[in-house]
N, C-alpha and C. Protein backbone atom coordinates (compact mmCIF):
# COMPACT_ATOMS: atom_id res chain seq x y z
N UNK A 1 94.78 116.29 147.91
CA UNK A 1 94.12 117.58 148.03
C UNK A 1 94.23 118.32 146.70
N UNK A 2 93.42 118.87 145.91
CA UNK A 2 92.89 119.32 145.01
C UNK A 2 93.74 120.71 144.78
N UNK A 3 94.65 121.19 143.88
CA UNK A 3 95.39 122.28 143.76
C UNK A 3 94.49 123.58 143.30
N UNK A 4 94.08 124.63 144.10
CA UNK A 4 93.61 125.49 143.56
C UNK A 4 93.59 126.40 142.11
N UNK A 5 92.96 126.62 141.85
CA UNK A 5 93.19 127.69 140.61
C UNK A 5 92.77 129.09 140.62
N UNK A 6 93.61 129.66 139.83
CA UNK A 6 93.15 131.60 139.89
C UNK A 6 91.89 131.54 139.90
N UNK A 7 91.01 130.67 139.48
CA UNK A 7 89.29 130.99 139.66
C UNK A 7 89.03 130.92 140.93
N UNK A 8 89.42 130.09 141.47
CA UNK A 8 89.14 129.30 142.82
C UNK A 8 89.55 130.38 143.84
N UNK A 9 90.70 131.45 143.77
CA UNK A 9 90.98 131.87 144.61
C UNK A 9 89.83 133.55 144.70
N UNK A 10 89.97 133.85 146.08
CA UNK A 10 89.10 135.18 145.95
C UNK A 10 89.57 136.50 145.57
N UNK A 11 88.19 137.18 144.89
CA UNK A 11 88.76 138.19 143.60
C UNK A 11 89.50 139.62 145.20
N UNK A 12 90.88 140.01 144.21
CA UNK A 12 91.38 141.07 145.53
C UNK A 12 90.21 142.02 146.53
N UNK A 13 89.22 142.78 145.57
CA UNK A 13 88.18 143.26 146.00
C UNK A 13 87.59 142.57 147.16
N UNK A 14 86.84 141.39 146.73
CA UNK A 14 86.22 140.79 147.36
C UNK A 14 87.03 140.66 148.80
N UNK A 15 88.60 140.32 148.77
CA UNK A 15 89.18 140.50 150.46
C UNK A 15 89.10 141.50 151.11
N UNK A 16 89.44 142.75 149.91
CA UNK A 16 89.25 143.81 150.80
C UNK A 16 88.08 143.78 151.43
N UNK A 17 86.97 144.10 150.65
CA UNK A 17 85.55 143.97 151.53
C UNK A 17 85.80 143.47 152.70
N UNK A 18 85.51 142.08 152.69
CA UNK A 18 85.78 141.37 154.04
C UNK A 18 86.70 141.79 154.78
N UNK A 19 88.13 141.99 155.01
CA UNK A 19 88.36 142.91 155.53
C UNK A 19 87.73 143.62 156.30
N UNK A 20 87.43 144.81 155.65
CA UNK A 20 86.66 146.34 155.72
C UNK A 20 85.65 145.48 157.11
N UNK A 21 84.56 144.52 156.59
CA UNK A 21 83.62 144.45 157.34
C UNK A 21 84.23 144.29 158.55
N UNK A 22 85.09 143.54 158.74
CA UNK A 22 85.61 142.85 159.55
C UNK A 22 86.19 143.58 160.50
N UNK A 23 86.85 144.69 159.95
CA UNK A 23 87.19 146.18 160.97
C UNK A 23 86.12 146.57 161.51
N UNK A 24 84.99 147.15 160.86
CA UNK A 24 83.79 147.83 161.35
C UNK A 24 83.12 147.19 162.25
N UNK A 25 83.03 145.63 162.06
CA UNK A 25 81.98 144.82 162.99
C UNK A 25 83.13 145.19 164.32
N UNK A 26 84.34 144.89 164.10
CA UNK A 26 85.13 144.77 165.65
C UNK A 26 85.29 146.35 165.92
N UNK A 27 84.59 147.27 165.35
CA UNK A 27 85.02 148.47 165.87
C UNK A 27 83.84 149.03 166.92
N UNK A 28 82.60 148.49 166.06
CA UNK A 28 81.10 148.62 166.61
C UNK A 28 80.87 147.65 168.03
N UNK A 29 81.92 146.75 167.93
CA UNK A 29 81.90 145.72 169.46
C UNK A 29 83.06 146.62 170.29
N UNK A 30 83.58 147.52 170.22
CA UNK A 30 84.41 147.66 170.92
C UNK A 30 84.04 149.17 171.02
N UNK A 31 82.95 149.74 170.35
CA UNK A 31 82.35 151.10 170.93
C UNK A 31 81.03 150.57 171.33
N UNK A 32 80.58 149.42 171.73
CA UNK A 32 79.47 149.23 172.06
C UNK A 32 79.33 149.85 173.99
N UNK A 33 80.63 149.49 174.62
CA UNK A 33 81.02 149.60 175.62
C UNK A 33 81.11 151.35 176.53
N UNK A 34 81.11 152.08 175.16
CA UNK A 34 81.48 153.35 175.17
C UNK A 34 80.13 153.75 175.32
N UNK A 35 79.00 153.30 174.54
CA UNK A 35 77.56 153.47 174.44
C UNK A 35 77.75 154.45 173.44
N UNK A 36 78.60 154.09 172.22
CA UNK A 36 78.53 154.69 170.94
C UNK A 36 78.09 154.19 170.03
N UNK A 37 77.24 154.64 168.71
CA UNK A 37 77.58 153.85 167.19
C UNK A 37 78.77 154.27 166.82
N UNK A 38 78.90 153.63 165.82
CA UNK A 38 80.22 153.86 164.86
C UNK A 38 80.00 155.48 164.48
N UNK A 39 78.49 155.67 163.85
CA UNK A 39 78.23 157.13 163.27
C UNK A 39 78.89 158.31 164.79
N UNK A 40 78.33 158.14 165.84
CA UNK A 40 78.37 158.75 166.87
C UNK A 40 79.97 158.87 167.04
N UNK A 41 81.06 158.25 167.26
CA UNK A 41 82.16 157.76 167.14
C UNK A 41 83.34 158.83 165.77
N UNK A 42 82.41 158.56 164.82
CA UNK A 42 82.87 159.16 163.44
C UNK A 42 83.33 161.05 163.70
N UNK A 43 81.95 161.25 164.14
CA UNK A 43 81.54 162.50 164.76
C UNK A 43 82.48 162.97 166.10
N UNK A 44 82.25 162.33 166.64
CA UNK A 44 83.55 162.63 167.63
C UNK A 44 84.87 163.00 167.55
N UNK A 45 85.34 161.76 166.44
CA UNK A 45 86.74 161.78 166.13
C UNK A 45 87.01 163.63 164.95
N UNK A 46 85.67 163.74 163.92
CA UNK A 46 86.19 164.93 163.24
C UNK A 46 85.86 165.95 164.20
N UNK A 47 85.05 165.84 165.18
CA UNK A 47 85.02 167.21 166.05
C UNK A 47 86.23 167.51 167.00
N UNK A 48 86.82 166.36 166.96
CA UNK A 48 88.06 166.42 167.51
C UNK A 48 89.49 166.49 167.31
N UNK A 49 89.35 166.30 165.88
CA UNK A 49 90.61 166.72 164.54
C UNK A 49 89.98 168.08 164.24
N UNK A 50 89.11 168.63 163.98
CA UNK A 50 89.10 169.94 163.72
C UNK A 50 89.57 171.03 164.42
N UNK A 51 90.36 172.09 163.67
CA UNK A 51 90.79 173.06 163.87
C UNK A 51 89.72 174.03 164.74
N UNK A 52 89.74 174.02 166.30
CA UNK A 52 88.45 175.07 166.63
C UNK A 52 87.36 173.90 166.08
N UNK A 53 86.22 174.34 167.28
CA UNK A 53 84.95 174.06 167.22
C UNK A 53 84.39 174.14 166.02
N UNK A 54 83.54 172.82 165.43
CA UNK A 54 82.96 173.37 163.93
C UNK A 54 81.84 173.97 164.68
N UNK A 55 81.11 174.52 163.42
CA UNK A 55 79.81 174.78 163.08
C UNK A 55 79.09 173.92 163.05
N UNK A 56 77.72 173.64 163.40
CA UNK A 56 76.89 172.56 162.90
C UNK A 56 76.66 172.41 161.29
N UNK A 57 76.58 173.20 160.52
CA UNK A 57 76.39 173.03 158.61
C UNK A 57 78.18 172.41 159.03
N UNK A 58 79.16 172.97 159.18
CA UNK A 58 80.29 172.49 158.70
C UNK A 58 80.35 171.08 159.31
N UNK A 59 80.43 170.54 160.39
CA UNK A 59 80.24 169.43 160.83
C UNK A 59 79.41 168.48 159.85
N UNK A 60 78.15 168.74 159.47
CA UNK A 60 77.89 168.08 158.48
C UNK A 60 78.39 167.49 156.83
N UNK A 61 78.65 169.07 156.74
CA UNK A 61 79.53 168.69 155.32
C UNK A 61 81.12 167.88 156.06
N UNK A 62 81.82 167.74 156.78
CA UNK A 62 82.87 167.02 157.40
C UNK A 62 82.80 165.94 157.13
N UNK A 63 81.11 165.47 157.87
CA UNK A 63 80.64 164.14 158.12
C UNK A 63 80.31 163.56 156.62
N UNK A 64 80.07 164.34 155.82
CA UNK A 64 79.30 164.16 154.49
C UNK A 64 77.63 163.41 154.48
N UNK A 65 76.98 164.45 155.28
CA UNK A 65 75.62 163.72 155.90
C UNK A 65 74.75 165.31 155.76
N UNK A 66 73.44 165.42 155.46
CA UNK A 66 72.75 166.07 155.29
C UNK A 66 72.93 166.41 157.18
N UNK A 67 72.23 168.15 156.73
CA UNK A 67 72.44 169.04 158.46
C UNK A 67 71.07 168.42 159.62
N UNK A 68 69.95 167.29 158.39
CA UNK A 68 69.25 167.15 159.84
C UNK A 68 69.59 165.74 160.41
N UNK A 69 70.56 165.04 159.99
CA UNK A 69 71.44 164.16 160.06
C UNK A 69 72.61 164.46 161.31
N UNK A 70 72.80 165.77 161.03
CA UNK A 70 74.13 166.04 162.11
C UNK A 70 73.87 166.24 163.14
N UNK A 71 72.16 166.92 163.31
CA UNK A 71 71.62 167.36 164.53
C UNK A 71 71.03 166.38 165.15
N UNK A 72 70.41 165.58 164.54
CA UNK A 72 70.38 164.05 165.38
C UNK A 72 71.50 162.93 166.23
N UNK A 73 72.61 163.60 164.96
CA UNK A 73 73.92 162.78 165.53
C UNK A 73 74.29 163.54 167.28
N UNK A 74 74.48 165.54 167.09
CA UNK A 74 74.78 166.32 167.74
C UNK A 74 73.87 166.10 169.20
N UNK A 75 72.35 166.00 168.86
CA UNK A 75 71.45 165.64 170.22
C UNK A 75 72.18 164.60 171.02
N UNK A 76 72.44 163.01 170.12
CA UNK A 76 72.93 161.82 171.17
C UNK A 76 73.83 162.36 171.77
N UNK A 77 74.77 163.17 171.61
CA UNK A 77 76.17 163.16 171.72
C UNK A 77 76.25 164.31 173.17
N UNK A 78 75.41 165.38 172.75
CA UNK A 78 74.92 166.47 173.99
C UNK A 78 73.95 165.78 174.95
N UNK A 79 73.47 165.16 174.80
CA UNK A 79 72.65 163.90 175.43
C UNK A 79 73.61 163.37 176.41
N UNK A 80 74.99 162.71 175.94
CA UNK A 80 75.19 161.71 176.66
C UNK A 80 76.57 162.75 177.16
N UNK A 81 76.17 163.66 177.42
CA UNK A 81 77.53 165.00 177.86
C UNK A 81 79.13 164.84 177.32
N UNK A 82 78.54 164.44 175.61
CA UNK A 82 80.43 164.46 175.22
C UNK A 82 80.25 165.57 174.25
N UNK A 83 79.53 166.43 174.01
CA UNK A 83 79.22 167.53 173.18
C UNK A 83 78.95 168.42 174.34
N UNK A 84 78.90 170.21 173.62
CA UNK A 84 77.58 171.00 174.05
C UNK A 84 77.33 171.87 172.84
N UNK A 85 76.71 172.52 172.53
CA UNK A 85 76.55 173.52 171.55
C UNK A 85 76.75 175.11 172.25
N UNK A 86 77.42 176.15 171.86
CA UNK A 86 77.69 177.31 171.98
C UNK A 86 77.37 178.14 170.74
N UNK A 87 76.68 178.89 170.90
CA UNK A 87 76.47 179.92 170.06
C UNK A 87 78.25 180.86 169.60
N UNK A 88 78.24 180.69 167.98
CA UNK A 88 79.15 181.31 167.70
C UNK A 88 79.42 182.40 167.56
N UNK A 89 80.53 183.04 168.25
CA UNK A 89 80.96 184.69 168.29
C UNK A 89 80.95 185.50 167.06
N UNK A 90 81.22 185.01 166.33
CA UNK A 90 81.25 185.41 165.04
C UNK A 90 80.00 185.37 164.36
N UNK A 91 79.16 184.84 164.84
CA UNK A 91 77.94 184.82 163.82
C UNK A 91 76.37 184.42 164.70
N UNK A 92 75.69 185.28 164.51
CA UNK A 92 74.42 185.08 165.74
C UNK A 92 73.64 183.93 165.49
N UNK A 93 73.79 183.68 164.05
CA UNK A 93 72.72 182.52 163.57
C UNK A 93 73.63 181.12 163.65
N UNK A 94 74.68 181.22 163.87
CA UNK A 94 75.45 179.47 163.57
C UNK A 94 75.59 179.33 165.26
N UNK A 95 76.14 177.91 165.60
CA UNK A 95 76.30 177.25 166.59
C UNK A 95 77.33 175.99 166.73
N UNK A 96 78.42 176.20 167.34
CA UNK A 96 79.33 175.61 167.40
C UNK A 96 79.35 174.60 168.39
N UNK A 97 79.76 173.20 167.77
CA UNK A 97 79.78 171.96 168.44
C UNK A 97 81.02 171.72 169.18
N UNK A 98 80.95 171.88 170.68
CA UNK A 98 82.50 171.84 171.37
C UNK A 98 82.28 170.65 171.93
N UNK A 99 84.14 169.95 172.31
CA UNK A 99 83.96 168.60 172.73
C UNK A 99 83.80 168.99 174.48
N UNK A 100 83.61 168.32 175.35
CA UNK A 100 83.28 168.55 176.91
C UNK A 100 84.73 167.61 177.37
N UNK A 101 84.71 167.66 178.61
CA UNK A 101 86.15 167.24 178.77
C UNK A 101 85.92 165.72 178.88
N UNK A 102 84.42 165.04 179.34
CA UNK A 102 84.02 163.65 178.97
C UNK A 102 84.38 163.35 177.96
N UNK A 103 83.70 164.23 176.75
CA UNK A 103 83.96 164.26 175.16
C UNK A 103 85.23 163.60 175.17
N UNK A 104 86.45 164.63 175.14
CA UNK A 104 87.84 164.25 175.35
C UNK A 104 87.86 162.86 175.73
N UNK A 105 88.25 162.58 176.95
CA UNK A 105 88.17 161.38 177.82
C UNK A 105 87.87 160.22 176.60
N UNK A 106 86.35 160.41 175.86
CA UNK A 106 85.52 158.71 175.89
C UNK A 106 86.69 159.06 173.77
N UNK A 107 87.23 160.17 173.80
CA UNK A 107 87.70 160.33 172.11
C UNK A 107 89.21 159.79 172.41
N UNK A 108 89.79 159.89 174.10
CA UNK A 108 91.33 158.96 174.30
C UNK A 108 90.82 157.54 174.60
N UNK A 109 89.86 157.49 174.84
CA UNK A 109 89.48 155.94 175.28
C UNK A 109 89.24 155.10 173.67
N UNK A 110 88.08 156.00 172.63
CA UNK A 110 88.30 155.43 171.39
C UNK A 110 89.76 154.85 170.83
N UNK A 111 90.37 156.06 170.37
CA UNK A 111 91.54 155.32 170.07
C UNK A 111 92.49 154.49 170.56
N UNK A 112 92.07 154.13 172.10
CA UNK A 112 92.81 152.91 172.45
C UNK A 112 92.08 152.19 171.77
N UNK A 113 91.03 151.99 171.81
CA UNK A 113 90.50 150.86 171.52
C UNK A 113 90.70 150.64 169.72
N UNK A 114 90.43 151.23 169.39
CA UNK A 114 91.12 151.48 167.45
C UNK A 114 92.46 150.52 167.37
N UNK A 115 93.42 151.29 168.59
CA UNK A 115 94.68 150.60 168.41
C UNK A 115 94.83 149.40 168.54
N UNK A 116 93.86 148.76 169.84
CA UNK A 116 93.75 147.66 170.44
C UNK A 116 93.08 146.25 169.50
N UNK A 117 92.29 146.88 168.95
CA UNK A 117 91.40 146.49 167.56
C UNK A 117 92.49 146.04 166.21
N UNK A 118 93.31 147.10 165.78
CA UNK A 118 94.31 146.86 164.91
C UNK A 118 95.28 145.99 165.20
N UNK A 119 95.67 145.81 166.33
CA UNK A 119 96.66 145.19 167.09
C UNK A 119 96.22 143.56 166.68
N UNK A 120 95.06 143.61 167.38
CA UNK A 120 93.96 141.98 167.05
C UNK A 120 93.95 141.27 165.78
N UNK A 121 93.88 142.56 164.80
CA UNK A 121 93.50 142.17 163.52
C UNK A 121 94.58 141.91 163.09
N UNK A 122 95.57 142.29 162.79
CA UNK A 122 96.99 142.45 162.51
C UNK A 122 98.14 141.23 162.84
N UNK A 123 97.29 140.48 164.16
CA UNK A 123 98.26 139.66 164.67
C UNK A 123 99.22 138.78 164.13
N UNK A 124 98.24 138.39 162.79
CA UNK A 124 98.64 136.89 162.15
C UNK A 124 99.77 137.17 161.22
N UNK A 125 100.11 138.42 161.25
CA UNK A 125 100.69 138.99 160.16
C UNK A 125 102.19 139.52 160.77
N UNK A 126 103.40 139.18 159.89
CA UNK A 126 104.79 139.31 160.71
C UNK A 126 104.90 140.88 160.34
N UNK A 127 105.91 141.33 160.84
CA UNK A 127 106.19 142.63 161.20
C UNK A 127 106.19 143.36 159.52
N UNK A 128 107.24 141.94 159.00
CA UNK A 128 107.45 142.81 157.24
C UNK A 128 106.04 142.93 156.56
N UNK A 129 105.50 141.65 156.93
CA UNK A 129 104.21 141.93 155.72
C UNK A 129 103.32 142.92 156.59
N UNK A 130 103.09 143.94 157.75
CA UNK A 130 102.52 144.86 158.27
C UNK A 130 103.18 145.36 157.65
N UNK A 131 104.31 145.68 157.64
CA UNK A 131 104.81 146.94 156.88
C UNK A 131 104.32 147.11 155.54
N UNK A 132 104.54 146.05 154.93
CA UNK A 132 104.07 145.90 153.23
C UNK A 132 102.53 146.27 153.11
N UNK A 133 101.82 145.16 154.42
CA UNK A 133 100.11 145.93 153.46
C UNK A 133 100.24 147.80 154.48
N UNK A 134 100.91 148.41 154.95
CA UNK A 134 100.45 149.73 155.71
C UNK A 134 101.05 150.80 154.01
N UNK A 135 102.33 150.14 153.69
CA UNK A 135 102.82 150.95 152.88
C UNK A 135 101.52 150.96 151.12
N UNK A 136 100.91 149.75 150.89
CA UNK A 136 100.41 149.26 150.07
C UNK A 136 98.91 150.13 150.67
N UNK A 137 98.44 150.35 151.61
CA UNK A 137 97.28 151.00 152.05
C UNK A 137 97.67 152.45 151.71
N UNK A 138 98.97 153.02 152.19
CA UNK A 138 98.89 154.39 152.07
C UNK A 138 98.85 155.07 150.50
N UNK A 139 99.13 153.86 149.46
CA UNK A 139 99.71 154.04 148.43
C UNK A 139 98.04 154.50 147.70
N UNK A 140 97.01 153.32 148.31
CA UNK A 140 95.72 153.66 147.72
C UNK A 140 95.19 154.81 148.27
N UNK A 141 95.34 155.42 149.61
CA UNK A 141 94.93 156.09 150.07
C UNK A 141 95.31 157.70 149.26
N UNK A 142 96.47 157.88 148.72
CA UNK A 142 97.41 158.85 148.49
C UNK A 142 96.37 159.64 147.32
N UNK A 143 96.44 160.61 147.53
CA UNK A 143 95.39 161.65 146.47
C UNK A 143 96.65 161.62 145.09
């Protein structure tokens, strides 16, 4: 059998990618069930880390998606009763995106499934080297 060489092997980037895809495809199979996209999903999770109901402009800039982007996202989502929109007290012209208690519900059901997902992906990997790539992730992540 033929001994590899540093050419031969794949560039770090290139794993990450794969990787990456590799999260997203199993994240999009495992909100398929929810009758979410990933985008729909995304939206959920910051309307649900935010401090108080956003705004629809703030929700957008959150999302980093133009506002007729958010209102398309905001329709599916009030659509499928995990949103509603309320007019904000503070201001006659804005409108605040609240989660519904479904909302809630299908945003504890996501992160099982996130966890359940990581769990999968993660398997092949012993406890130390989880530790090593989480500590090695936070390190890129770190501002």
């Amino acid at each position: 059998m033929p001994q590899s060489t540093p050419n031969d092997r794949p560039e770090l980037g290139e794993l990450f990618l794969r990787a990456a895809h590799r999260v997203r495809r199993g994240m999009a199979d495992r909100l398929a069930p929810l009758g979410l996209t990933p985008a729909q999903a995304r939206a959920l999770r910051v309307i649900a880390k935010h401090d108080g109901p956003p705004r629809m402009a703030e929700l957008a800039g959150l999302l980093g998606i133009v506002p007729r982007s958010a209102t398309t996202l905001v329709d599916a989502l009030e659509g499928a009763g995990l949103i509603r929109r309320e007019p904000d007290p503070e201001s006659r012209r804005a409108t605040l995106v609240v989660l519904t208690d479904e909302g809630r519900n299908v945003v504890a059901r996501m992160r099982e499934a996130r966890l359940q997902g990581a769990e999968e992906l993660f398997a092949t990997l012993s406890p130390a080297q989880r530790e090593t790539l989480r500590d090695l992730l936070a390190a890129i992540d770190s501002d």
